[in-house]
C-alpha atoms as a PDB file:
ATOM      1  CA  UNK A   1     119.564 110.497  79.975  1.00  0.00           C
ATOM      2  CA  UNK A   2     117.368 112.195  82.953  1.00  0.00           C
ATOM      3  CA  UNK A   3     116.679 109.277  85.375  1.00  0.00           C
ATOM      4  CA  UNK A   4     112.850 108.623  86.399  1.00  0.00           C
ATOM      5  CA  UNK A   5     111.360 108.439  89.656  1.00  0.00           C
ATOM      6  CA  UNK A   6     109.734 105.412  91.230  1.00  0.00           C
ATOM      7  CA  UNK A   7     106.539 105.836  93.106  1.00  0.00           C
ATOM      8  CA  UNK A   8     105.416 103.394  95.455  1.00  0.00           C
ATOM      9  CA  UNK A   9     101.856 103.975  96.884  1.00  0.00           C
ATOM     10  CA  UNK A  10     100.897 101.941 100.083  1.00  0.00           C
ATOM     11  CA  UNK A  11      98.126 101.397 102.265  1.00  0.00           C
ATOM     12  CA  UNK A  12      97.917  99.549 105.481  1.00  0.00           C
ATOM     13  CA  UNK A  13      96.405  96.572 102.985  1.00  0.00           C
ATOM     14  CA  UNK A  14      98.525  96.227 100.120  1.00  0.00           C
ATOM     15  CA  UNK A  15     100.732  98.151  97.353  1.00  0.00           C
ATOM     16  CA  UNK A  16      98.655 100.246  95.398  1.00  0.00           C
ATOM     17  CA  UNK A  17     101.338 101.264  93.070  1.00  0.00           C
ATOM     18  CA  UNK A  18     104.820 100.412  92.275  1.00  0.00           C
ATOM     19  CA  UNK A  19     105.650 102.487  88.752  1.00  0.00           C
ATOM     20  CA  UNK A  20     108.020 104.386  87.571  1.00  0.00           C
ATOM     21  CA  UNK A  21     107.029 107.693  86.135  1.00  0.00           C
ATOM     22  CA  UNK A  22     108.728 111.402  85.027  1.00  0.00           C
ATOM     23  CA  UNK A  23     106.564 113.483  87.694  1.00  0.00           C
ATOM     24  CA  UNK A  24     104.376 113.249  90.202  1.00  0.00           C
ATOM     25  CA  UNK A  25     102.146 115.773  91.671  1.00  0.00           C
ATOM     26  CA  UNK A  26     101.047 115.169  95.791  1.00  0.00           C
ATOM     27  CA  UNK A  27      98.325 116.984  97.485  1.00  0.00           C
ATOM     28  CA  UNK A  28     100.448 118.135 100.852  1.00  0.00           C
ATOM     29  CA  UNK A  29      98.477 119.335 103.593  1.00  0.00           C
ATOM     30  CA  UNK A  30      99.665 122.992 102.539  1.00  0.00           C
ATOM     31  CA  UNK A  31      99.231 122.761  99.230  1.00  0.00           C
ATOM     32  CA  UNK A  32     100.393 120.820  95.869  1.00  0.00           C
ATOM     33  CA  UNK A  33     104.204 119.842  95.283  1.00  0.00           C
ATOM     34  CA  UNK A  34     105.279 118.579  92.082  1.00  0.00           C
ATOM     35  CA  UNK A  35     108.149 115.951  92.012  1.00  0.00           C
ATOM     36  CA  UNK A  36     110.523 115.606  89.540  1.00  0.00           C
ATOM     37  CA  UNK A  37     113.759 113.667  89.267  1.00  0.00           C
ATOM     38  CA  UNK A  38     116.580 114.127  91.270  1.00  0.00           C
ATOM     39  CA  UNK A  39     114.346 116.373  94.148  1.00  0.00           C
ATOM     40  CA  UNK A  40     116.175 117.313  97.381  1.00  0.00           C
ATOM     41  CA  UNK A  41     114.803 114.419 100.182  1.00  0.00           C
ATOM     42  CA  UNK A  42     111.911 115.555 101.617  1.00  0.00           C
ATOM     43  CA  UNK A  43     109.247 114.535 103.889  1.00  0.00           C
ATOM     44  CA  UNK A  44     105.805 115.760 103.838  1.00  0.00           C
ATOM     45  CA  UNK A  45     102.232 115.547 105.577  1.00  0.00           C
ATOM     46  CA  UNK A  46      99.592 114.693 102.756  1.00  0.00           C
ATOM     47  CA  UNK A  47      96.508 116.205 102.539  1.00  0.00           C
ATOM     48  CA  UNK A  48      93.191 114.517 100.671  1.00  0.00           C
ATOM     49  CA  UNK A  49      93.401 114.528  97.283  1.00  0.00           C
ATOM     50  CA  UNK A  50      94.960 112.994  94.472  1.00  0.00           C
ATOM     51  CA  UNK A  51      98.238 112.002  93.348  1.00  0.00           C
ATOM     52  CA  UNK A  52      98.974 112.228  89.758  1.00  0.00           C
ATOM     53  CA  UNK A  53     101.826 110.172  88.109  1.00  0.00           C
ATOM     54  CA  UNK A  54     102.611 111.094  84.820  1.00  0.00           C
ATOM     55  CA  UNK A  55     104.864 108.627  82.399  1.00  0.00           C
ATOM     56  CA  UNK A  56     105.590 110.722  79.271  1.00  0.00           C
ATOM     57  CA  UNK A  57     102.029 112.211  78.027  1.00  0.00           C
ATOM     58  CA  UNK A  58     100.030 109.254  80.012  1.00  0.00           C
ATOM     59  CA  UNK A  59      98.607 110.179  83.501  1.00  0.00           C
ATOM     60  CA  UNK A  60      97.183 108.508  85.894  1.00  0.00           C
ATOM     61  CA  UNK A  61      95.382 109.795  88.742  1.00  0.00           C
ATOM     62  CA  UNK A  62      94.821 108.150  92.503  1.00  0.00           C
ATOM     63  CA  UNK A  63      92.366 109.521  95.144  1.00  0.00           C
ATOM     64  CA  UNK A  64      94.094 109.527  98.668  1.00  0.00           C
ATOM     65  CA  UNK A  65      92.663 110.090 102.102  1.00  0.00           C
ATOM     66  CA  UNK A  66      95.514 112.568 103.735  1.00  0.00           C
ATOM     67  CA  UNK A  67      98.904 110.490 105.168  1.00  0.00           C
ATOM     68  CA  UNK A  68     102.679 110.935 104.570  1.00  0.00           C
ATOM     69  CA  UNK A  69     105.490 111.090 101.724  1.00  0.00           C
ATOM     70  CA  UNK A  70     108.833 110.482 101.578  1.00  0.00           C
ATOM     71  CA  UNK A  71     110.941 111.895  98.786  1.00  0.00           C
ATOM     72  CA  UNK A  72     115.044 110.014  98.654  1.00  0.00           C
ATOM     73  CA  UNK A  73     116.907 109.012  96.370  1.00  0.00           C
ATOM     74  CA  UNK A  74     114.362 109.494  93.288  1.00  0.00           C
ATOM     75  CA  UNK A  75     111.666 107.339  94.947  1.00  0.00           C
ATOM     76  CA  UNK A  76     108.448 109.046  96.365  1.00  0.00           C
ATOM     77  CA  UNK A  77     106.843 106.691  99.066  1.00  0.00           C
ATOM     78  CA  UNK A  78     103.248 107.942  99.123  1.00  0.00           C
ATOM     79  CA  UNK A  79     101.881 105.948 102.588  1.00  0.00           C
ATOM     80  CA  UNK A  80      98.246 106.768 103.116  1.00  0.00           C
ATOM     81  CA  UNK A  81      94.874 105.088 104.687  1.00  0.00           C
ATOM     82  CA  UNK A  82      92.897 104.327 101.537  1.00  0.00           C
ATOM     83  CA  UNK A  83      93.940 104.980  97.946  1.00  0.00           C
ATOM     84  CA  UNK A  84      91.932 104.112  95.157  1.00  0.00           C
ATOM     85  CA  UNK A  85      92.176 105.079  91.246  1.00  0.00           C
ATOM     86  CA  UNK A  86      89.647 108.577  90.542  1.00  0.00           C
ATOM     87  CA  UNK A  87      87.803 106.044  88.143  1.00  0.00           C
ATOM     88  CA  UNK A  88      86.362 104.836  91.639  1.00  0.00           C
ATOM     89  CA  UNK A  89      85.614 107.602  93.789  1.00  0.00           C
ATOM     90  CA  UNK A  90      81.914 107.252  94.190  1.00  0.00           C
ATOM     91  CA  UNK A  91      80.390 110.862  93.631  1.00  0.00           C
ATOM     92  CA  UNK A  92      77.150 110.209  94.585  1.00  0.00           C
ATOM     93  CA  UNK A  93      78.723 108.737  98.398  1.00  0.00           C
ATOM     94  CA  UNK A  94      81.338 111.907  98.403  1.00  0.00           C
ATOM     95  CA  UNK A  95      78.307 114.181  98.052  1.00  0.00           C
ATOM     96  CA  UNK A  96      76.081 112.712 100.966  1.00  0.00           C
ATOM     97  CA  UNK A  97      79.343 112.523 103.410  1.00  0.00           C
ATOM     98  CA  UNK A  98      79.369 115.923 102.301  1.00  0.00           C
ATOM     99  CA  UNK A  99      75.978 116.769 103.667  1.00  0.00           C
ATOM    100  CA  UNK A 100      76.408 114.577 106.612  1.00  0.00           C
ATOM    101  CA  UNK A 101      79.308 116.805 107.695  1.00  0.00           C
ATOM    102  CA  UNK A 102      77.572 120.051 106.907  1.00  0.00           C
ATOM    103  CA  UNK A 103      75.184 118.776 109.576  1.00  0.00           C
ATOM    104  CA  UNK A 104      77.771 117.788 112.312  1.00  0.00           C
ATOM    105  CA  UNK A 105      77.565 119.406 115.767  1.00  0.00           C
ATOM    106  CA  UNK A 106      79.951 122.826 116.419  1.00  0.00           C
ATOM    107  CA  UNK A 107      80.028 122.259 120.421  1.00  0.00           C
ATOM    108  CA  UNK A 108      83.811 121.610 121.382  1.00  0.00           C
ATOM    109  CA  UNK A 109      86.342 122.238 119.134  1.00  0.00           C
ATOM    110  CA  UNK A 110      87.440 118.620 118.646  1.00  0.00           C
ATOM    111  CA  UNK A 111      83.686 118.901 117.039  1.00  0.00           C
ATOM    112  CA  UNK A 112      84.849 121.532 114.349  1.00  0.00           C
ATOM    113  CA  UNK A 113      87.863 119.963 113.686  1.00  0.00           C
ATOM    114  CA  UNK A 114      86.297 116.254 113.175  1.00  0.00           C
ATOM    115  CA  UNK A 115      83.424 118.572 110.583  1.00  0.00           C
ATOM    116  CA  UNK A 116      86.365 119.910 108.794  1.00  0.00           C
ATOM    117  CA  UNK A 117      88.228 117.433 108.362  1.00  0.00           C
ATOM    118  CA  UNK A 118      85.295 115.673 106.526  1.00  0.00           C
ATOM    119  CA  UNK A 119      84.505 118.315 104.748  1.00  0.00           C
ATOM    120  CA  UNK A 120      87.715 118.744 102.918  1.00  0.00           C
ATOM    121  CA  UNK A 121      87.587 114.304 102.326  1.00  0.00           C
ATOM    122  CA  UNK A 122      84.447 114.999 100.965  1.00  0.00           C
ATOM    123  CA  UNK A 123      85.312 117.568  98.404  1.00  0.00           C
ATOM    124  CA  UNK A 124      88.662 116.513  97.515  1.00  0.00           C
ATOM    125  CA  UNK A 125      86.312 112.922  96.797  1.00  0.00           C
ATOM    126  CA  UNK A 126      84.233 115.673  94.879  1.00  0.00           C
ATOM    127  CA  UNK A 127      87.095 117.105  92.920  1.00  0.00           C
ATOM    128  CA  UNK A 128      88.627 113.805  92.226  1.00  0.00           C
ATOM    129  CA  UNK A 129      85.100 112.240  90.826  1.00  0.00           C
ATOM    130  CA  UNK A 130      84.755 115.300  88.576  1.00  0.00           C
ATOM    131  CA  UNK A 131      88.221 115.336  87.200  1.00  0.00           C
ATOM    132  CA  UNK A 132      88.150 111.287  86.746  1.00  0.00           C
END
């Protein structure tokens, strides 16, 4: 019997998630890294985007604003600021934050970095809403 993985997703507020599932995929800051059971520990710097847990053929999706994951022992602890299911990403809010950073000041470099950052929250919002 292959063993599952438990995935525990926490914000500063409360437990999002406690499930166990057969894979789940995490948007890192580099890139996306699927988790299966019995992964090699690991701890990673997430990126916005959404986690996907899959139990057999059922999926379900959560929207997450950047953070950290630990991978041990067949438990992924997913510990970000704000995570909420894709069912309620607000598309039409994601699309004006995405305007309102298109519009932010390129002066110092802290500047670019605070425009890009929103930027990719917005469309990773974006993607999520679309995909929900």
């Amino acid at each position: 019997m292959i063993p599952r993985l438990t995935c525990i997703l926490v914000t500063p507020e409360h437990t999002v998630v406690e499930a166990e599932a057969d894979f789940v995929a995490l948007p890192l800051d580099d890139g996306e890294l699927g988790v299966a059971p019995r992964r090699a520990p690991l701890i990673g710097r997430l990126g916005f985007g959404q986690v996907r847990v899959r139990v057999g053929r059922k999926e379900t999706r959560y929207y997450v604003d950047a953070g950290f994951v630990q991978i041990a022992d067949n438990v992924v602890y997913v510990l970000t600021n704000r995570a909420l299911p894709v069912e309620a990403v607000n598309r039409a809010a994601a699309e004006q934050q995405l305007e309102a950073a298109r519009k932010l000041p390129l002066v110092t470099p802290q500047q670019e970095s605070a425009r890009d950052r929103a930027l990719r929250q917005a469309r990773a919002q974006l993607h999520a809403a679309r995909r929900a």
